[in-house]
Every structure is written in C-alpha cells, then in structure tokens.
C-alpha atoms as a PDB file:
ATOM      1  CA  UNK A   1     206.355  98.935 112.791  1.00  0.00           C
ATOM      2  CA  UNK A   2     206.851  95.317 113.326  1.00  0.00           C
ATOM      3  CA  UNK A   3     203.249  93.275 113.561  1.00  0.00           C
ATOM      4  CA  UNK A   4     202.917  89.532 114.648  1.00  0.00           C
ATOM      5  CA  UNK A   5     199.642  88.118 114.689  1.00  0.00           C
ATOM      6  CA  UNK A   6     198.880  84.637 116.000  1.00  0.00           C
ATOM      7  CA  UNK A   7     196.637  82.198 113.974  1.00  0.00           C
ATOM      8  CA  UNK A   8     193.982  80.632 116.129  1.00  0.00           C
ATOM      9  CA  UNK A   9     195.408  76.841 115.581  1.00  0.00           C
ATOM     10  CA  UNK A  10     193.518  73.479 116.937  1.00  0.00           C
ATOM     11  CA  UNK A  11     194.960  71.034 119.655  1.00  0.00           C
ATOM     12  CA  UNK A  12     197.679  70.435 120.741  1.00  0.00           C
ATOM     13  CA  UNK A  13     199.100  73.398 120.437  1.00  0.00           C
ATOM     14  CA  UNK A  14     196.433  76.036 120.669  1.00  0.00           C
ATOM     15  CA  UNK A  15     196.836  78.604 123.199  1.00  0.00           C
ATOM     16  CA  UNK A  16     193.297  80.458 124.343  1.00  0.00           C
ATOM     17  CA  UNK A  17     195.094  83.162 125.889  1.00  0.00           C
ATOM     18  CA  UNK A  18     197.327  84.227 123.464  1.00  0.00           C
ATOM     19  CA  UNK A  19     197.234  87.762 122.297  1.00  0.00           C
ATOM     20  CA  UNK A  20     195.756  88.163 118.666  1.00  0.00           C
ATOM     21  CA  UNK A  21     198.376  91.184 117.536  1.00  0.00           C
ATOM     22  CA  UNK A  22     200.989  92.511 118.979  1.00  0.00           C
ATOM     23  CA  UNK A  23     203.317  95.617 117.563  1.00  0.00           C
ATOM     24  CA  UNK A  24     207.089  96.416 118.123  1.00  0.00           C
ATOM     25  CA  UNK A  25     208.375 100.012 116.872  1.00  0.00           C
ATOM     26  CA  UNK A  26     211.435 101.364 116.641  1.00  0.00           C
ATOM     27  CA  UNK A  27     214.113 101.887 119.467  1.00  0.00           C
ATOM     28  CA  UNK A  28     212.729  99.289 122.104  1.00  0.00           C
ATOM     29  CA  UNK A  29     214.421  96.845 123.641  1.00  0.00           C
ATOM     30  CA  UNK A  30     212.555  93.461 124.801  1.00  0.00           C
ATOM     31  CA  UNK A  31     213.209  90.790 126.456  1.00  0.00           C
ATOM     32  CA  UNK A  32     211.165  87.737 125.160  1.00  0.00           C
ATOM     33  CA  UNK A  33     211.010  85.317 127.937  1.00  0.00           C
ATOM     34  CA  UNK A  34     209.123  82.007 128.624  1.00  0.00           C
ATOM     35  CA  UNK A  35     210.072  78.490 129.529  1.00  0.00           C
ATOM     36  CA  UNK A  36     212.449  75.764 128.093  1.00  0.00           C
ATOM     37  CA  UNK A  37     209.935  74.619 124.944  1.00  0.00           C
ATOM     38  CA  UNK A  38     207.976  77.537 124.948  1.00  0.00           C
ATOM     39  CA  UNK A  39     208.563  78.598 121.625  1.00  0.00           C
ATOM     40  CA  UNK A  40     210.831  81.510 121.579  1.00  0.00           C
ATOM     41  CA  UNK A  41     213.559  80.516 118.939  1.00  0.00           C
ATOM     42  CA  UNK A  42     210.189  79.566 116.967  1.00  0.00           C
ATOM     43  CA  UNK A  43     208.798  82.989 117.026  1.00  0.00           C
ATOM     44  CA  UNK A  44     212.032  84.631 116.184  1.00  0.00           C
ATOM     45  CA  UNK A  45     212.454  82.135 112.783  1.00  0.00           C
ATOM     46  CA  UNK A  46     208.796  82.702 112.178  1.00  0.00           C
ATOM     47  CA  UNK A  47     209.586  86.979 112.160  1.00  0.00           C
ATOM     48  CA  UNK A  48     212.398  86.164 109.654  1.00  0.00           C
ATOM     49  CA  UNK A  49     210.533  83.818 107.508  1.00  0.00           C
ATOM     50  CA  UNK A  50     212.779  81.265 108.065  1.00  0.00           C
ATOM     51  CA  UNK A  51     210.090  78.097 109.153  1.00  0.00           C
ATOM     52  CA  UNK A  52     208.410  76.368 105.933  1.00  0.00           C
ATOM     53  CA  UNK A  53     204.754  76.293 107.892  1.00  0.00           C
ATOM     54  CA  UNK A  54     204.471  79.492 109.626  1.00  0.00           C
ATOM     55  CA  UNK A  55     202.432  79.988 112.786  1.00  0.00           C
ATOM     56  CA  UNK A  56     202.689  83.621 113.016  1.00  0.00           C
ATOM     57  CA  UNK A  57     201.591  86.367 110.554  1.00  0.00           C
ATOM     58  CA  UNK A  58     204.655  88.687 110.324  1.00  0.00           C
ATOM     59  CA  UNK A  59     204.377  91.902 108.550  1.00  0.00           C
ATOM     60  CA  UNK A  60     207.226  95.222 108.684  1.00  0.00           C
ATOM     61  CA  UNK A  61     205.482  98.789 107.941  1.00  0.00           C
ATOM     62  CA  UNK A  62     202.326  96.645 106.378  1.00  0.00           C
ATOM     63  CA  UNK A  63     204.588  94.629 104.265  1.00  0.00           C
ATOM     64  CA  UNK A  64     204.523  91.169 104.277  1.00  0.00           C
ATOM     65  CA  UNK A  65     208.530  90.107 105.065  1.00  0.00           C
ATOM     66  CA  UNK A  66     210.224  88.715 101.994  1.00  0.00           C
ATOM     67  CA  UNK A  67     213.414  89.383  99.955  1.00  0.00           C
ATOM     68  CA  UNK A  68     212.637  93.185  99.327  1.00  0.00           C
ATOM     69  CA  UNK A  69     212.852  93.938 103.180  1.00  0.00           C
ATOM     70  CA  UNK A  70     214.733  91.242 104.839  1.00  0.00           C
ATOM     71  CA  UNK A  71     217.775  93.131 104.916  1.00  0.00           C
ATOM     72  CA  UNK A  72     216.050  95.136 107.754  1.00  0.00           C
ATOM     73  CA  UNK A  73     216.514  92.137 110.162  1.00  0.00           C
ATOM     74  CA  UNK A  74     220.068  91.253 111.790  1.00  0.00           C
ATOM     75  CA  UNK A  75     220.105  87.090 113.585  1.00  0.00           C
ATOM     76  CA  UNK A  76     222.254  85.851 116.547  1.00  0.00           C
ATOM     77  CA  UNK A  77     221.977  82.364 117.686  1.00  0.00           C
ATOM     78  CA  UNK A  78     223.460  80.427 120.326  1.00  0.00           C
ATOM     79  CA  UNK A  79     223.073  77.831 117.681  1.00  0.00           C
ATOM     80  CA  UNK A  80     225.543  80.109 115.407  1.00  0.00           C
ATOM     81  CA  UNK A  81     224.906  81.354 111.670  1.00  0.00           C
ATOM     82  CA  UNK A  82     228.851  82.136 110.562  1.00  0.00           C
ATOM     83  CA  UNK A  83     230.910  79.579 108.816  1.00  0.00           C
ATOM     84  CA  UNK A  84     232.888  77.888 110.876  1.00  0.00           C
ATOM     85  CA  UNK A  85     236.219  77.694 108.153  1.00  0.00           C
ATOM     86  CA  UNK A  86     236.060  81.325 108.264  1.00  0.00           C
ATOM     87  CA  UNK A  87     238.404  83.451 110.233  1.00  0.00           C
ATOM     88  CA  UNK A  88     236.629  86.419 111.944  1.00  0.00           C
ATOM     89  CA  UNK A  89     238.187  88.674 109.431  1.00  0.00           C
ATOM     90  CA  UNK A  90     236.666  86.409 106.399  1.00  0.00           C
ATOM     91  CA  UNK A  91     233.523  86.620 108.217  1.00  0.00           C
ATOM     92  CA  UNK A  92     233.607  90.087 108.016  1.00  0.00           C
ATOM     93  CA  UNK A  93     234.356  90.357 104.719  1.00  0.00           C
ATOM     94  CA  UNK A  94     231.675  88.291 103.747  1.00  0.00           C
ATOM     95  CA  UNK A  95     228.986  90.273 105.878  1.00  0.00           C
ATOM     96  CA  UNK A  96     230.627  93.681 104.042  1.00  0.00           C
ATOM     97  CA  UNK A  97     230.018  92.133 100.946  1.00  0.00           C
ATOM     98  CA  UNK A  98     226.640  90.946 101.287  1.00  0.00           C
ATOM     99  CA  UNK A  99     225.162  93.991 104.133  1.00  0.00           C
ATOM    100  CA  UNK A 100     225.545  96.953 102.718  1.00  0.00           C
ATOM    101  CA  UNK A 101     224.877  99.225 105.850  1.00  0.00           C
ATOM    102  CA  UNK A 102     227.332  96.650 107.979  1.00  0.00           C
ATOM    103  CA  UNK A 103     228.863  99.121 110.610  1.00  0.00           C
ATOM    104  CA  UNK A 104     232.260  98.548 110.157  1.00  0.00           C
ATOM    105  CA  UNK A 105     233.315 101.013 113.064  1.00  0.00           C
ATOM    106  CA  UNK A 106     230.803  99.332 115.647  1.00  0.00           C
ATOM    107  CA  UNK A 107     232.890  95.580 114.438  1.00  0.00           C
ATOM    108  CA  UNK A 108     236.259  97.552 115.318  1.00  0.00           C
ATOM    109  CA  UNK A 109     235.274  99.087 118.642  1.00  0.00           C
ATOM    110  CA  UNK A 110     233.089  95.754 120.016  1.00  0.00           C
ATOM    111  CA  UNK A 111     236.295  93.563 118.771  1.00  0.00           C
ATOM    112  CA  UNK A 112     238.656  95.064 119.872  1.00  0.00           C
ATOM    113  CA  UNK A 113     237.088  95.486 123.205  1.00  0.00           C
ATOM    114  CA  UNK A 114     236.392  91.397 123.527  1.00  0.00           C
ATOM    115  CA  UNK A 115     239.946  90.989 122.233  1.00  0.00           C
ATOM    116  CA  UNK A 116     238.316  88.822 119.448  1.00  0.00           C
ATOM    117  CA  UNK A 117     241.060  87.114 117.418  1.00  0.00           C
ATOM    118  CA  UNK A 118     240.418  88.247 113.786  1.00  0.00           C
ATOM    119  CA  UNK A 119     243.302  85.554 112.522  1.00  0.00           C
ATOM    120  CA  UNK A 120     241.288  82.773 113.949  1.00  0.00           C
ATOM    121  CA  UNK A 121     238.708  80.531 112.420  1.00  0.00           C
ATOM    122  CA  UNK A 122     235.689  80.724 113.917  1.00  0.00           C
ATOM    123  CA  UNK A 123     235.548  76.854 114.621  1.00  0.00           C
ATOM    124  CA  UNK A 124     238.729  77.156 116.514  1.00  0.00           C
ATOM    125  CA  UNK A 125     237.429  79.915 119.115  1.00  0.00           C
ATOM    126  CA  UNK A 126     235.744  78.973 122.908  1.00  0.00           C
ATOM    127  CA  UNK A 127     231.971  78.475 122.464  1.00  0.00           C
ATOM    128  CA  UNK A 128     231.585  81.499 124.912  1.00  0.00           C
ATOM    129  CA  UNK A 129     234.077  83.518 122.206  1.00  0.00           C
ATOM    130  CA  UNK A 130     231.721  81.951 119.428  1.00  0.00           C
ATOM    131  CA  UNK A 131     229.004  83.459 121.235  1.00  0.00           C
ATOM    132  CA  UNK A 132     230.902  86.805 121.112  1.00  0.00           C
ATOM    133  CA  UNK A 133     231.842  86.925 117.510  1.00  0.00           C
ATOM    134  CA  UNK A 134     227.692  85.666 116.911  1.00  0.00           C
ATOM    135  CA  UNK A 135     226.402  88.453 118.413  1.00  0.00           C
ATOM    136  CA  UNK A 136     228.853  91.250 117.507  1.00  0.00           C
ATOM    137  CA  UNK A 137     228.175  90.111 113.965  1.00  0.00           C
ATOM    138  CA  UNK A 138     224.350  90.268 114.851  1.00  0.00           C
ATOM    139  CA  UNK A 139     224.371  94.256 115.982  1.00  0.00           C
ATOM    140  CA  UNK A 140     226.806  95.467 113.353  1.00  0.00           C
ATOM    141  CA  UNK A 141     224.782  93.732 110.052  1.00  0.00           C
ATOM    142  CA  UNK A 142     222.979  96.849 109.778  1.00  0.00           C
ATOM    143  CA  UNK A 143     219.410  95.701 110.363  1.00  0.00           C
ATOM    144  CA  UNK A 144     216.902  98.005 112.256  1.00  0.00           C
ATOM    145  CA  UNK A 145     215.351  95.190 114.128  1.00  0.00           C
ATOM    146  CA  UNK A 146     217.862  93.155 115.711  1.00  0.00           C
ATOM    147  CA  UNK A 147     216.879  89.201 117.408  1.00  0.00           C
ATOM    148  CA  UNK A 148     219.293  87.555 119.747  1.00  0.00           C
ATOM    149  CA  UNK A 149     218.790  84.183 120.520  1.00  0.00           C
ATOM    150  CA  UNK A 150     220.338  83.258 123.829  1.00  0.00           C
ATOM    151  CA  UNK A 151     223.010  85.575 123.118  1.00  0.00           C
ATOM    152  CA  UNK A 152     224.925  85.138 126.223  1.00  0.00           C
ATOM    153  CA  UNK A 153     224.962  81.503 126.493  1.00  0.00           C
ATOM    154  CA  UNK A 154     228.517  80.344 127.832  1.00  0.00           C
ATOM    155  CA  UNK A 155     229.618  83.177 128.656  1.00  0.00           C
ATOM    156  CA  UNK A 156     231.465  84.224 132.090  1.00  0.00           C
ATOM    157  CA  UNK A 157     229.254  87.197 134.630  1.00  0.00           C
ATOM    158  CA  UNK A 158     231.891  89.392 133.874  1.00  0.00           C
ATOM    159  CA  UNK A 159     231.489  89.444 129.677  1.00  0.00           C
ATOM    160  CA  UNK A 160     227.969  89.437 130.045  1.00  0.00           C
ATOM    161  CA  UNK A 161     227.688  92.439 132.237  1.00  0.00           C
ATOM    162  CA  UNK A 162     230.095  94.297 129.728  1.00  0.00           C
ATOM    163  CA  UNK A 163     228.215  93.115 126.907  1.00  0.00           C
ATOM    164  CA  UNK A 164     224.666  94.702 128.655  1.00  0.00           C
ATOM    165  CA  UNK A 165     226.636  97.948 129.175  1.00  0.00           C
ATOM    166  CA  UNK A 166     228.205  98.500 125.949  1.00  0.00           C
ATOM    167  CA  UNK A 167     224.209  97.321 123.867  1.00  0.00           C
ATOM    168  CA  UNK A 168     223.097 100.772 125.310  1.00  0.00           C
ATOM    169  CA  UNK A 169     226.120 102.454 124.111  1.00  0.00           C
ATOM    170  CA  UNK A 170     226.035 101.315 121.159  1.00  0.00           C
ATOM    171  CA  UNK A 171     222.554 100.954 119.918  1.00  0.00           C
ATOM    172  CA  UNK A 172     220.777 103.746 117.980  1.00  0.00           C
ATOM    173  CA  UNK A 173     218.100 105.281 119.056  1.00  0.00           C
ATOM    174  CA  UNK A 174     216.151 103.592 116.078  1.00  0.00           C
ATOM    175  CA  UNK A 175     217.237 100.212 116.262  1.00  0.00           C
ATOM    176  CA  UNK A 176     215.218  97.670 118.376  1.00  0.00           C
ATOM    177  CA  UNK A 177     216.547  94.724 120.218  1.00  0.00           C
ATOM    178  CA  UNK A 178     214.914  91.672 120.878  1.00  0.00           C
ATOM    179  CA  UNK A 179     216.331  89.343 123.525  1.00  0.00           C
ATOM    180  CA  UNK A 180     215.611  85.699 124.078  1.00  0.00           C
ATOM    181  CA  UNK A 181     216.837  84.869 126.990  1.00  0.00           C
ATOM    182  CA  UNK A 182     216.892  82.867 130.949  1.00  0.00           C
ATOM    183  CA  UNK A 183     218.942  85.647 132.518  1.00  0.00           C
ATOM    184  CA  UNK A 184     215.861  87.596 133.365  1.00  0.00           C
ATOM    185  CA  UNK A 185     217.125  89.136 136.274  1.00  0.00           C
ATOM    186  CA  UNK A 186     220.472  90.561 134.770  1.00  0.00           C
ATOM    187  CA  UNK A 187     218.680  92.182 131.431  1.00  0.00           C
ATOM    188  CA  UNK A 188     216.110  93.639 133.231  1.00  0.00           C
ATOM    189  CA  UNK A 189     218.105  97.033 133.877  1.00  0.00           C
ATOM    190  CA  UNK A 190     218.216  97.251 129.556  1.00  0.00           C
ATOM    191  CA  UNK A 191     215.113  96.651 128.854  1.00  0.00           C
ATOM    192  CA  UNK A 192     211.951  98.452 128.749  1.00  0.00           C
ATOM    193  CA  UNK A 193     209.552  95.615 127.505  1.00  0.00           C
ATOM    194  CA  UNK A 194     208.872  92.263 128.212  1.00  0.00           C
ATOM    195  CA  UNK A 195     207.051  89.644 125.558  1.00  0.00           C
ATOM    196  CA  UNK A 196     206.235  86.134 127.276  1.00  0.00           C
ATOM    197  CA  UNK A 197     205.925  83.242 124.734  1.00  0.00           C
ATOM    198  CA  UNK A 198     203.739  79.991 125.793  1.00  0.00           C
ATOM    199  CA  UNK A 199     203.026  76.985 123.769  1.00  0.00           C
ATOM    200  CA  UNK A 200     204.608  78.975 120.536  1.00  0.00           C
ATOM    201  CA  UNK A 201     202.423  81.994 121.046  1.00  0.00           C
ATOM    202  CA  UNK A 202     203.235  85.593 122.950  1.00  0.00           C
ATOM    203  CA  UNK A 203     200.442  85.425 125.768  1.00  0.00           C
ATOM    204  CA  UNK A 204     201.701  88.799 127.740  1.00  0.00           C
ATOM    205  CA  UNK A 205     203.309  91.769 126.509  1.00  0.00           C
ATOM    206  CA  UNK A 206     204.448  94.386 129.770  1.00  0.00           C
ATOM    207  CA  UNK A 207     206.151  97.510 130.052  1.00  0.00           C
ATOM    208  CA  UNK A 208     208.793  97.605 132.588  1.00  0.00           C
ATOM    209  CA  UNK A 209     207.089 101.005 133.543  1.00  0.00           C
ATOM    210  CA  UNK A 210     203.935  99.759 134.155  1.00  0.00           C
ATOM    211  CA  UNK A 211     206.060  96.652 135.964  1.00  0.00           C
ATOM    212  CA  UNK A 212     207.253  99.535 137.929  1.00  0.00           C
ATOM    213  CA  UNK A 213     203.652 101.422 138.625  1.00  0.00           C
ATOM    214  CA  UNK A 214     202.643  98.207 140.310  1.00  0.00           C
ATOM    215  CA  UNK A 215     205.483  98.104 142.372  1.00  0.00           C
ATOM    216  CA  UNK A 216     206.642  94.496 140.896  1.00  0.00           C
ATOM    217  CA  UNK A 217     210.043  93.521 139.189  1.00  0.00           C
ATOM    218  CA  UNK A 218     210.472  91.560 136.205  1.00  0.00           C
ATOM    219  CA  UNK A 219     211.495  87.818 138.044  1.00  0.00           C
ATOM    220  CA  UNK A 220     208.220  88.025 140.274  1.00  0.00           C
ATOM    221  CA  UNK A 221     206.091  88.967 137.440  1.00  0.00           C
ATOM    222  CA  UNK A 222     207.206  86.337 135.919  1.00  0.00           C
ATOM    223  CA  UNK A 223     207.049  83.190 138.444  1.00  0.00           C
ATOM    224  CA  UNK A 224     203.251  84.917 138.996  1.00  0.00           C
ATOM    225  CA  UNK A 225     202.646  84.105 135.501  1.00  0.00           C
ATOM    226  CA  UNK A 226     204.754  80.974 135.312  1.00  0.00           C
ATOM    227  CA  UNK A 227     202.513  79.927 138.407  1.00  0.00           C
ATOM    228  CA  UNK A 228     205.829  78.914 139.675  1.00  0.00           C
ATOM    229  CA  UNK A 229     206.133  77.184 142.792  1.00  0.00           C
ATOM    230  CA  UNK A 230     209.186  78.034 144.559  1.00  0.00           C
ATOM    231  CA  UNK A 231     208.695  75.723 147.939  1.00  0.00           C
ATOM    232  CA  UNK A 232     208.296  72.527 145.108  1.00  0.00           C
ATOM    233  CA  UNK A 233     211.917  71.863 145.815  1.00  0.00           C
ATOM    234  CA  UNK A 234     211.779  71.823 149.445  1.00  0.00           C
ATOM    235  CA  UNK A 235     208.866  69.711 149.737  1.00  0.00           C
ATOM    236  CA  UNK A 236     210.845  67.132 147.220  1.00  0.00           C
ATOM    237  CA  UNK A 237     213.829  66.970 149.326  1.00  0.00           C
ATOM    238  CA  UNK A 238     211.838  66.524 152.295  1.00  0.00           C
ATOM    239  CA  UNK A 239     210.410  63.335 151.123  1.00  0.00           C
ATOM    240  CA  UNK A 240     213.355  61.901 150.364  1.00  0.00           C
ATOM    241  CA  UNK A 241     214.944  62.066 153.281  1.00  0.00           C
ATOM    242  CA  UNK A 242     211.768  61.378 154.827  1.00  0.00           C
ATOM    243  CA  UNK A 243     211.812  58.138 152.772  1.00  0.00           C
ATOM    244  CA  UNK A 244     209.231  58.773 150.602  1.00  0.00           C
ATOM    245  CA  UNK A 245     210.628  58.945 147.125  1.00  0.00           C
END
C-alpha cells in the first residue's frame, strides 16, 4: 500500500482543504488531474524521493521509500529520463542491466507495435516518438507502481487511443498506474480513480463508480470543482467587439 500524507505548511502555499492521508493499493489505475501549476509533477517527484525538501510524507507497505524499495517504482516524463546518445536498443540494455524484473517481452510486443526504431538514438527520434520510447520504457522497468507524467504529450489521437487500449492489455492485475494528465476526457474509460492536486496538495480523491452513482462524468466533476466558468470566454469576446477591452 502506497500512503501520502500532506504536512500542514504556512502561507503561501497552504491548502485548508487538502486531505491529510490518502492510500493507493495495488491494481488501480488513477488519473491525477488538476490545473497548469497545480503541483502534479511535484507530487509524483515527492512519491519517488526525488525533491531535496519534501512536502509530502511518502511511505510503501509502512516503509519509508529509500534505496531498499525504490526499485518498486517505474518514471515517465514528458520531460524524458533516457539518454539522449543512446539508441533505443542501448537504452534497453542499460534498463536490463540495472532492472532486474525489466519485461523484456512487454519492450518487444509495445515496440514493435509503435514501429519504434531500435537503431536510432533517442535524440534523433520525433518528440511524440520520444514520448513513445519514455513511456514504453516506464511500463516495462518492472516496478509495481508505475507514474506517468504527461505521457501522451505530442502525440497524434490515433497513438494515443492505441496506447489507452493496449495499458489494459498489458498491465497486471497488480500493477498500479498513475496518470498525470489534461486529456481527462479520453482516459476516463481506463481509469477507475481520480486524485485532484491543488496548490501542491491532493484535495479530492473519487471513484469513477461513485462518479457514476451520482450520475456525473469525470470532465463535469471536474469544472464543478475547478469552479470553472465556461461562458468566461463568451462574455470576453463580447466586450471586445463591443469595444470594451
């Protein structure tokens, strides 16, 4: 069980609504959603112990994370972790070497499927192939907690909606997935668990089936909690051609 428990912190970035613990077993998958700013990519380096002043308290099965269970935790960022001299193949090399429980047949079936060049550096690939080779790399490290980081980011509908059906082929029934993301409305049919992040902190945690019990989807819980406006646009364009602005 993966625990994250939010210090109380003093302005400007305390949050009064934030919720004091939350837990994340195994086999979920969750979207973790919130605004540009609002801390997401934070939260994820914070689980993996990667920011030198933590604001989260992150513990795995009571332990506090460190060296001894790291290896339990797979990373994809838009903002990419491979090295960028590397061809794919080195890459994967490297990640056999150094993850022992790397799933080498999951690398062969998701590559060849995204026609991934494996002769190619990885600096010489399409940011939307980058992307690709990121988070393939991500779900076949071997961890059984798995954080993607704007995993889709320049990538075409088409990839993206392969890439959504092949995670629930692919995934073990143990292994979670946690999804930062904007494209609420296309993960929504993967997920089973939302986690919204405001000023750093998660300050709602949903079940899509209780989403569903009160008759709601995902994008209108959402701009409910966002207090999102939606007629703000058409009120701006009507002053300007009114003169106004």
């Amino acid at each position: 069980m993966l625990k994250i428990k939010s210090f109380k912190r003093s302005f400007p970035i305390q949050n009064e609504t934030f919720l004091p613990e939350v837990s994340i077993g195994r086999g979920e998958i969750i979207a973790l959603l919130g605004q540009n700013g609002a801390g997401k990519t934070t939260l994820m380096k914070d689980i993996l112990g990667m920011k030198e002043h933590p604001i989260h308290e992150i513990t795995l099965d009571g332990e506090t994370i460190g060296y001894k269970n790291l290896d339990r935790f797979a990373f994809g960022s838009c903002e990419h972790t491979f090295f960028g001299e590397f061809t794919v193949e080195e890459q994967r090399e490297f990640y056999e070497m150094n993850f022992p429980k790397f799933r080498k047949e999951r690398f062969k079936l998701l590559t060849e499927y995204f026609q991934i060049p494996n002769k190619w550096k990885l600096k010489e690939l399409s940011v939307g192939e980058q992307n690709q080779v990121e988070t393939v790399f991500a779900l076949c490290q071997g961890g059984d907690y798995i954080l993607l980081d704007e995993p889709f980011a320049n990538n075409d509908l088409f990839h993206r909606k392969d890439f959504y059906k092949l995670l629930l082929g692919v995934l073990g029934e143990d292994e979670t997935l946690i999804i930062s993301t904007h494209l609420v409305e296309e993960v929504e049919s993967i997920i089973n668990r939302v986690l919204l992040v405001d000023k750093f902190d998660i300050v709602a945690d949903v079940g899509i089936d209780e989403m569903e019990d009160n008759h709601t989807d995902v994008v209108t819980w959402l701009k409910k909690k966002l207090n999102y406006n939606e007629g703000r646009a058409a009120e701006f364009i009507r002053k300007m051609e009114d003169g106004d602005v």
